[in-house]
C-alpha atoms as a PDB file:
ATOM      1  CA  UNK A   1     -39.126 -30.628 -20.150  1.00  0.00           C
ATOM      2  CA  UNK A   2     -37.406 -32.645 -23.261  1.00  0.00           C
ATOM      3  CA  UNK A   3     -34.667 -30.364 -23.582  1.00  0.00           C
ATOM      4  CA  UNK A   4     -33.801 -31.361 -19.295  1.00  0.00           C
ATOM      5  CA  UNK A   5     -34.165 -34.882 -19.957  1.00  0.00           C
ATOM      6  CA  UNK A   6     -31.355 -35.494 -22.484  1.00  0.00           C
ATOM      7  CA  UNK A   7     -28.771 -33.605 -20.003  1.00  0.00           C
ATOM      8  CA  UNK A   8     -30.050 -35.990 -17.321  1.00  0.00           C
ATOM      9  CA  UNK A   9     -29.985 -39.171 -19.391  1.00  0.00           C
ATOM     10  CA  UNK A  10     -26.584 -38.257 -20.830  1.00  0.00           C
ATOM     11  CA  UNK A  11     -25.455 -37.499 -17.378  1.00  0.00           C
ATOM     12  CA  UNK A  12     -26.606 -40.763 -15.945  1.00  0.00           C
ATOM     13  CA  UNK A  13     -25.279 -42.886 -18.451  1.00  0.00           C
ATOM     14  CA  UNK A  14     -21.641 -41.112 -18.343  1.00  0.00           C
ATOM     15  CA  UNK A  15     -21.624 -41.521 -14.461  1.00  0.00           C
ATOM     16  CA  UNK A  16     -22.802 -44.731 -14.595  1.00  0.00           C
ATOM     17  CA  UNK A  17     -19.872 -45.892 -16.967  1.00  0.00           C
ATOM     18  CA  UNK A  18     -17.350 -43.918 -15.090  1.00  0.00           C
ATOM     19  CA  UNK A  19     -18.940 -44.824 -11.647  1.00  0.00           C
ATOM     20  CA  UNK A  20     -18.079 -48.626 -12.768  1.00  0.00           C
ATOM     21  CA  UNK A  21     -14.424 -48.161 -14.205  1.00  0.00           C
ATOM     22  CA  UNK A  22     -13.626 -46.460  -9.884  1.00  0.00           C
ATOM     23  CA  UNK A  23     -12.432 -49.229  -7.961  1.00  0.00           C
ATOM     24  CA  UNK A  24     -14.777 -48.968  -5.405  1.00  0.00           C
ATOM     25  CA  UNK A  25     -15.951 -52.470  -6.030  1.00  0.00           C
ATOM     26  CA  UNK A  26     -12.384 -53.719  -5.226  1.00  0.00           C
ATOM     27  CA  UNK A  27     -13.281 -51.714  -2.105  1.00  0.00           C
ATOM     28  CA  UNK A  28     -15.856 -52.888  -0.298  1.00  0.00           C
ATOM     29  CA  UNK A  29     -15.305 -56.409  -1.959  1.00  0.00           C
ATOM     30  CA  UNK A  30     -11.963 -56.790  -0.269  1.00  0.00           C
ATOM     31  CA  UNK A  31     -13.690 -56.327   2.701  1.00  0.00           C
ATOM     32  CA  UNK A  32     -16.966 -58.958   2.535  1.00  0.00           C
ATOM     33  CA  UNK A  33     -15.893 -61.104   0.260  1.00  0.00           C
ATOM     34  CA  UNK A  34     -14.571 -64.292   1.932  1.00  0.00           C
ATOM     35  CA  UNK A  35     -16.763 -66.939   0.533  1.00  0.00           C
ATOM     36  CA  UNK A  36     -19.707 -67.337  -1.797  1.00  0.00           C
ATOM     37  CA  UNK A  37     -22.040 -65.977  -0.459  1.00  0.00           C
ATOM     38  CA  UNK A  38     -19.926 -62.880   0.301  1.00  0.00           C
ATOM     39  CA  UNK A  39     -19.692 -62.840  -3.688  1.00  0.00           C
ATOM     40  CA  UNK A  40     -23.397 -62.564  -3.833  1.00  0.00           C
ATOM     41  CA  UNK A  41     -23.683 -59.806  -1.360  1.00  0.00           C
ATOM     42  CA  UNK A  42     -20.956 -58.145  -3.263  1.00  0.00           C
ATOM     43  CA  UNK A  43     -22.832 -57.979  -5.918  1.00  0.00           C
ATOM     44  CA  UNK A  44     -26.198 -57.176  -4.402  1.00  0.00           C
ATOM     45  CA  UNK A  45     -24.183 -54.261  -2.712  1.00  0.00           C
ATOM     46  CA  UNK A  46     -23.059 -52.785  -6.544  1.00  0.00           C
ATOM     47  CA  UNK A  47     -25.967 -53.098  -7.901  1.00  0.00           C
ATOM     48  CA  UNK A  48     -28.648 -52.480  -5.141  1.00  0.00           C
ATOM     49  CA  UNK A  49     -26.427 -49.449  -4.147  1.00  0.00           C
ATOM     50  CA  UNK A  50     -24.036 -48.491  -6.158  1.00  0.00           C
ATOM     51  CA  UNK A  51     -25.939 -48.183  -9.678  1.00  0.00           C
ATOM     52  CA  UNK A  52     -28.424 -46.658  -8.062  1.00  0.00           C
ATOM     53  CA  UNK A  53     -26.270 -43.699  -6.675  1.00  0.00           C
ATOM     54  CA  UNK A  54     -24.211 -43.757  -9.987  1.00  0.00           C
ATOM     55  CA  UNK A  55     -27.204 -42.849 -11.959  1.00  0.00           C
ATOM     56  CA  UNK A  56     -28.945 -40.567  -9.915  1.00  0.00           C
ATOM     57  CA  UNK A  57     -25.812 -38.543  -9.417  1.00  0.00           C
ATOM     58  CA  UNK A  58     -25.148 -38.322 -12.946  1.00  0.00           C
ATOM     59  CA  UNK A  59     -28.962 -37.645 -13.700  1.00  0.00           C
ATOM     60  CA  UNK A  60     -28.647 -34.272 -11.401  1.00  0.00           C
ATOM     61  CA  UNK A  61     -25.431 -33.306 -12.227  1.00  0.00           C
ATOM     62  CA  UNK A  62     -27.071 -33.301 -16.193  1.00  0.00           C
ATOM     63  CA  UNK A  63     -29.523 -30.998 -15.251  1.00  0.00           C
ATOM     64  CA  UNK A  64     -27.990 -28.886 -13.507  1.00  0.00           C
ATOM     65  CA  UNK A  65     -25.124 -28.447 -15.816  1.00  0.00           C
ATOM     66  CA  UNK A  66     -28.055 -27.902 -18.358  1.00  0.00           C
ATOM     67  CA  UNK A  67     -29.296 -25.512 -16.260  1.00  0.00           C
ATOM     68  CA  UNK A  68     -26.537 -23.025 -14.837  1.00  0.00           C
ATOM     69  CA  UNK A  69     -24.339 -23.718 -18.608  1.00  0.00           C
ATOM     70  CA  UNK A  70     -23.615 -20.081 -19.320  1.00  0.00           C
ATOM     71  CA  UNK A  71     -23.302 -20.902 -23.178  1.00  0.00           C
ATOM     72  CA  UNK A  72     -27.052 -21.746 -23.542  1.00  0.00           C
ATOM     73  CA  UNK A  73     -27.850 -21.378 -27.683  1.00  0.00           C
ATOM     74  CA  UNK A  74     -30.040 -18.177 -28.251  1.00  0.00           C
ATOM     75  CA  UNK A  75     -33.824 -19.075 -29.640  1.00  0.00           C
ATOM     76  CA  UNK A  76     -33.030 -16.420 -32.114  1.00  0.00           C
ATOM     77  CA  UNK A  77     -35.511 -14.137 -30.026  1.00  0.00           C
ATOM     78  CA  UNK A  78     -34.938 -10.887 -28.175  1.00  0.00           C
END
């Protein structure tokens, strides 16, 4: 179980910094922000919705790289 976590943490944190450099944010807030309370739902929208789906994505995509990697390091047993 520790060695799937660290694939899924490192995952999550990579999408989650990628996931926040995408302009998708310029997106949606081109779209509902025209005052400020769109601001606030802007940002209720990124992080509500967007983190979220940033790190789960990247928490998956961590273990499952983990577990279909065809280079996986031998235990040193046959």
């Amino acid at each position: 179980m520790r060695n799937k976590m660290l694939p899924g943490i490192f995952g999550a944190v990579l999408m989650f910094i990628t996931g926040n450099m995408l302009p998708v944010t310029d997106f949606y807030s081109h779209f509902i922000v025209n005052s400020h309370d769109g601001e606030n739902t802007s940002v209720a929208i990124a992080v509500l919705l967007g983190w979220p789906i940033f790190i789960i994505l990247g928490a998956s995509a961590g273990v499952l790289a983990y577990n279909y990697c065809p280079a996986k390091l031998s235990k040193g047993r046959t």
